[in-house]
N, C-alpha and C. Protein backbone atom coordinates (compact mmCIF):
# COMPACT_ATOMS: atom_id res chain seq x y z
N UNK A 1 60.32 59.81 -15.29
CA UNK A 1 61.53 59.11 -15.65
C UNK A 1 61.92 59.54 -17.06
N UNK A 2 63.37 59.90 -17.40
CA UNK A 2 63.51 60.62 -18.82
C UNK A 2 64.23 58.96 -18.99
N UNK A 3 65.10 59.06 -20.39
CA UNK A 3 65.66 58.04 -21.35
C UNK A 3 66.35 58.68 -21.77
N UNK A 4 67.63 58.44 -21.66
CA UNK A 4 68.60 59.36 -23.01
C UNK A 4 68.99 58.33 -23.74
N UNK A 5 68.47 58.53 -25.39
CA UNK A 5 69.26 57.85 -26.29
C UNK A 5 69.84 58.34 -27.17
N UNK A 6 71.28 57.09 -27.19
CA UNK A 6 72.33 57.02 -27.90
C UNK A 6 72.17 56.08 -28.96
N UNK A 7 72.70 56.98 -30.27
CA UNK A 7 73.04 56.32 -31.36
C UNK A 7 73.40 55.01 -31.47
N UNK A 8 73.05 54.04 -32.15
CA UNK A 8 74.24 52.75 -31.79
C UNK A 8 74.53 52.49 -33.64
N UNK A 9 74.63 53.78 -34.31
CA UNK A 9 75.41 53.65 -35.48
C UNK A 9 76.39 54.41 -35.34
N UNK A 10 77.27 53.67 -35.87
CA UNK A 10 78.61 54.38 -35.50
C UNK A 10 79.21 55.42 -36.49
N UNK A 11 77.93 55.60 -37.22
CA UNK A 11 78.62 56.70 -38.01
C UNK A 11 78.01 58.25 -37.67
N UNK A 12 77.04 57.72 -36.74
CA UNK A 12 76.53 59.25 -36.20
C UNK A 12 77.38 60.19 -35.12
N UNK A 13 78.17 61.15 -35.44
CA UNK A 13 78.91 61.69 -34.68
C UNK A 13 78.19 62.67 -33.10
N UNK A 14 78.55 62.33 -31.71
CA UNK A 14 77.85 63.33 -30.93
C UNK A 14 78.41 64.78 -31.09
N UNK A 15 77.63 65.43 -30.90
CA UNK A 15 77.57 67.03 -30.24
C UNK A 15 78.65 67.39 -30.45
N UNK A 16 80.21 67.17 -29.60
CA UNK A 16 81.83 67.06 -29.65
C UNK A 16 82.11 67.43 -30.71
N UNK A 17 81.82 65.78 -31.34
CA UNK A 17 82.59 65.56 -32.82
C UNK A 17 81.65 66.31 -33.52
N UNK A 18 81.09 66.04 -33.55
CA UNK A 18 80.38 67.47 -35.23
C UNK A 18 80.97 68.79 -34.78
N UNK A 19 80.90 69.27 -33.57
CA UNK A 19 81.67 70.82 -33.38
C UNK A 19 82.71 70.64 -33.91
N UNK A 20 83.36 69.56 -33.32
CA UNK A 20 85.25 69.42 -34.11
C UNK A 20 85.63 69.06 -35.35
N UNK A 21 84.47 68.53 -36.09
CA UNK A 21 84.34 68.75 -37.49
C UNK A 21 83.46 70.23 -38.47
N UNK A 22 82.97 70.95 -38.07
CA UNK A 22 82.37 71.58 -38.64
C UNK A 22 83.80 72.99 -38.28
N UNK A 23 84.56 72.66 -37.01
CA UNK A 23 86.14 73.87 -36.67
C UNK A 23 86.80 73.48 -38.00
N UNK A 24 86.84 71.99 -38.06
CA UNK A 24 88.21 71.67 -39.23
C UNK A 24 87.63 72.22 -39.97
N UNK A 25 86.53 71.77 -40.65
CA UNK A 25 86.04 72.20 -41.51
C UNK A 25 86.06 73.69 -42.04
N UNK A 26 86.09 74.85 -41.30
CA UNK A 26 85.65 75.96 -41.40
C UNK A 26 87.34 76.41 -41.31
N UNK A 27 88.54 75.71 -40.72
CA UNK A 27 89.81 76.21 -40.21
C UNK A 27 90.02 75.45 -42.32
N UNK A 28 89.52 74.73 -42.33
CA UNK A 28 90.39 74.20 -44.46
C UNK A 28 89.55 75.37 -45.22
N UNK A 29 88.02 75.75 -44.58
CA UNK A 29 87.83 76.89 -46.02
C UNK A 29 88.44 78.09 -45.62
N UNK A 30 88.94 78.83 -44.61
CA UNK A 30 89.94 79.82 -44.27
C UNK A 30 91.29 79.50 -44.67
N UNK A 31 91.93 78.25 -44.83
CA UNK A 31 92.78 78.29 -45.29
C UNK A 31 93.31 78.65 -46.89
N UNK A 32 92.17 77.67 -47.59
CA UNK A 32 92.18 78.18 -48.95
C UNK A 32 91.78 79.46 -49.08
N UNK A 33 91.46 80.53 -48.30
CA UNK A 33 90.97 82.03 -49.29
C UNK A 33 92.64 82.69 -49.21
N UNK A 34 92.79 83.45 -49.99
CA UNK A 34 93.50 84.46 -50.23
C UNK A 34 92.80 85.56 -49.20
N UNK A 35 93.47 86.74 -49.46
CA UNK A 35 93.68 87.95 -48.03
C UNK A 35 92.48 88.51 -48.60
N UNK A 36 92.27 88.96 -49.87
CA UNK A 36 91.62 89.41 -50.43
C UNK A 36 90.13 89.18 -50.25
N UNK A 37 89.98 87.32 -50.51
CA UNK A 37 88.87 86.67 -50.29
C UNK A 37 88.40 86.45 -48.42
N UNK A 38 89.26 86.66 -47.55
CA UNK A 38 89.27 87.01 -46.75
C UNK A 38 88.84 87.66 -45.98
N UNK A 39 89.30 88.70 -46.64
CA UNK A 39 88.71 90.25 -45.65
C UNK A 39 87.29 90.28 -46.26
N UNK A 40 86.95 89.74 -47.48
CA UNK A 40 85.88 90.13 -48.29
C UNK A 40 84.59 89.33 -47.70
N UNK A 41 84.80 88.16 -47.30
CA UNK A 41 84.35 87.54 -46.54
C UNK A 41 84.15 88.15 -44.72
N UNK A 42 84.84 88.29 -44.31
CA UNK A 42 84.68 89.14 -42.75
C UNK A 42 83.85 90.16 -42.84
N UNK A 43 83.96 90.87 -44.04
CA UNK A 43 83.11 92.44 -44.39
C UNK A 43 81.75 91.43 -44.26
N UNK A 44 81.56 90.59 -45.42
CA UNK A 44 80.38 90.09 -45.82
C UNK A 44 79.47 89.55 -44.12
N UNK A 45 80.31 89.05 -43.42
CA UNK A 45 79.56 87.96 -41.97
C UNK A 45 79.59 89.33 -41.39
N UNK A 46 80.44 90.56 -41.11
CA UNK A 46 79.85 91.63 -40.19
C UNK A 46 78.56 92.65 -40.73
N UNK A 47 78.50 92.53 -41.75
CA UNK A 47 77.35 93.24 -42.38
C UNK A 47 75.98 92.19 -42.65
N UNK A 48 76.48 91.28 -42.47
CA UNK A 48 75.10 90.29 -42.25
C UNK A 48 74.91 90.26 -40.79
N UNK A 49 75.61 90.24 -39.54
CA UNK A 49 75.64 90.28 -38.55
C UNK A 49 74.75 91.89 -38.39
N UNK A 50 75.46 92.68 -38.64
CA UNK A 50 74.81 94.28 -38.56
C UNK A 50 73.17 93.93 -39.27
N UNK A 51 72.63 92.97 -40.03
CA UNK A 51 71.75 93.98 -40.83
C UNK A 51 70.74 94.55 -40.57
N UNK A 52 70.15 93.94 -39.22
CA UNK A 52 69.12 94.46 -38.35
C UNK A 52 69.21 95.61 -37.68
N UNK A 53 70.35 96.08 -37.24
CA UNK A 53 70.68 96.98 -36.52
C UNK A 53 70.17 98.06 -36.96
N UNK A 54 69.82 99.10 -35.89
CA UNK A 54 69.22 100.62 -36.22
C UNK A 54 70.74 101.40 -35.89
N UNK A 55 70.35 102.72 -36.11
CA UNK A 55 71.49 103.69 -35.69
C UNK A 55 72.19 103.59 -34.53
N UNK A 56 71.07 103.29 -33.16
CA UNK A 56 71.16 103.25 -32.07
C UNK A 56 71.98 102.34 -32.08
N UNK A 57 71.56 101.16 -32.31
CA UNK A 57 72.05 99.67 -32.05
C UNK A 57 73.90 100.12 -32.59
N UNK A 58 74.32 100.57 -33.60
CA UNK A 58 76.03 101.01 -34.37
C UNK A 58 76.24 102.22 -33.23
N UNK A 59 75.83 102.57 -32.82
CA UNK A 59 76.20 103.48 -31.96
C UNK A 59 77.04 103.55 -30.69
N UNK A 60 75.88 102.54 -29.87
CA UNK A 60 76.30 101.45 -28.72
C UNK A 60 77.31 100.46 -29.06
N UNK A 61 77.49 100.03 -30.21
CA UNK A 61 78.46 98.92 -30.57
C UNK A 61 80.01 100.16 -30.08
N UNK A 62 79.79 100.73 -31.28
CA UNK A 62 81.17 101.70 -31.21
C UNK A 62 81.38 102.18 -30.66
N UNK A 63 80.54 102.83 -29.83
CA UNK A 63 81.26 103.30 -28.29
C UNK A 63 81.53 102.73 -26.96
N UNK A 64 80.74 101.42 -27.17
CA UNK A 64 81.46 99.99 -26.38
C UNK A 64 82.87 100.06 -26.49
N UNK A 65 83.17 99.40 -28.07
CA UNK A 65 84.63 99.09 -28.54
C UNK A 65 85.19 99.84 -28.77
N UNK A 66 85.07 100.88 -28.98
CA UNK A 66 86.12 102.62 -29.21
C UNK A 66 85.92 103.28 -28.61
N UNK A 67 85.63 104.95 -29.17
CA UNK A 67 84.89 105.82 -28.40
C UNK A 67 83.96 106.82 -29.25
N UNK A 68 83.93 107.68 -28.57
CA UNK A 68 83.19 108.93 -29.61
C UNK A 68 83.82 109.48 -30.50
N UNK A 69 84.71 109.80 -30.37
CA UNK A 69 85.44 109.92 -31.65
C UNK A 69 85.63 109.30 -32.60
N UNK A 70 85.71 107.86 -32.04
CA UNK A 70 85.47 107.22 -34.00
C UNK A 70 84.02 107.16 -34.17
N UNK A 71 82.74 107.30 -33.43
CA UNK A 71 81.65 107.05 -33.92
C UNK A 71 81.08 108.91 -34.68
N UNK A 72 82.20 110.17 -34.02
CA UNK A 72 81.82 110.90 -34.80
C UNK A 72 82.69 110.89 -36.52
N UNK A 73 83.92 110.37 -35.83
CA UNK A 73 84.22 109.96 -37.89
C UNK A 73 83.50 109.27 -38.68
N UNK A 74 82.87 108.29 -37.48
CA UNK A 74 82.31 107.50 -38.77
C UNK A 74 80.84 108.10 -39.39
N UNK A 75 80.29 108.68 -38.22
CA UNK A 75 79.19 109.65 -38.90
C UNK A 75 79.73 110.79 -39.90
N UNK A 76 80.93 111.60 -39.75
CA UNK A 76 80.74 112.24 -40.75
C UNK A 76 81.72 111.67 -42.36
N UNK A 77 81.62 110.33 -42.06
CA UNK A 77 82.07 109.82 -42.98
C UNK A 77 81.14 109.44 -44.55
N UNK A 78 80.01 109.37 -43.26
CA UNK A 78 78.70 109.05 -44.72
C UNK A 78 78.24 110.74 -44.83
């Protein structure tokens, strides 16, 4: 026999509401950046996202979402 319990303070938000607060939340600090702070930020979450990645792993990404041709620009880019 399980039990599911529920909060009976009403200030504890379920599952829902914290997702739909932590969106607002995240939709007011996107609002305040500038383009600048922006993009600088997107660079920053895809390169933290990447940082594990081996060659292989950028490889497969980019020729998923593009093709060989941008994964040979981007090799002879470095």
């Amino acid at each position: 026999m399980s039990f599911v319990s529920f909060s009976t303070d009403p200030n504890i938000m379920n599952q829902e509401q914290l997702n739909k607060l932590k969106e607002n939340y995240a939709n007011l600090i996107v609002d305040g950046m500038d383009m600048d702070t922006l993009v600088q930020f997107a660079l920053d979450s895809l390169m933290n996202d990447m940082e594990k990645w081996d060659e292989v792993d950028v490889k497969e990404e980019v020729l998923y979402l593009y093709d060989d041709e941008t994964w040979k620009d981007l090799q002879e880019s470095v």
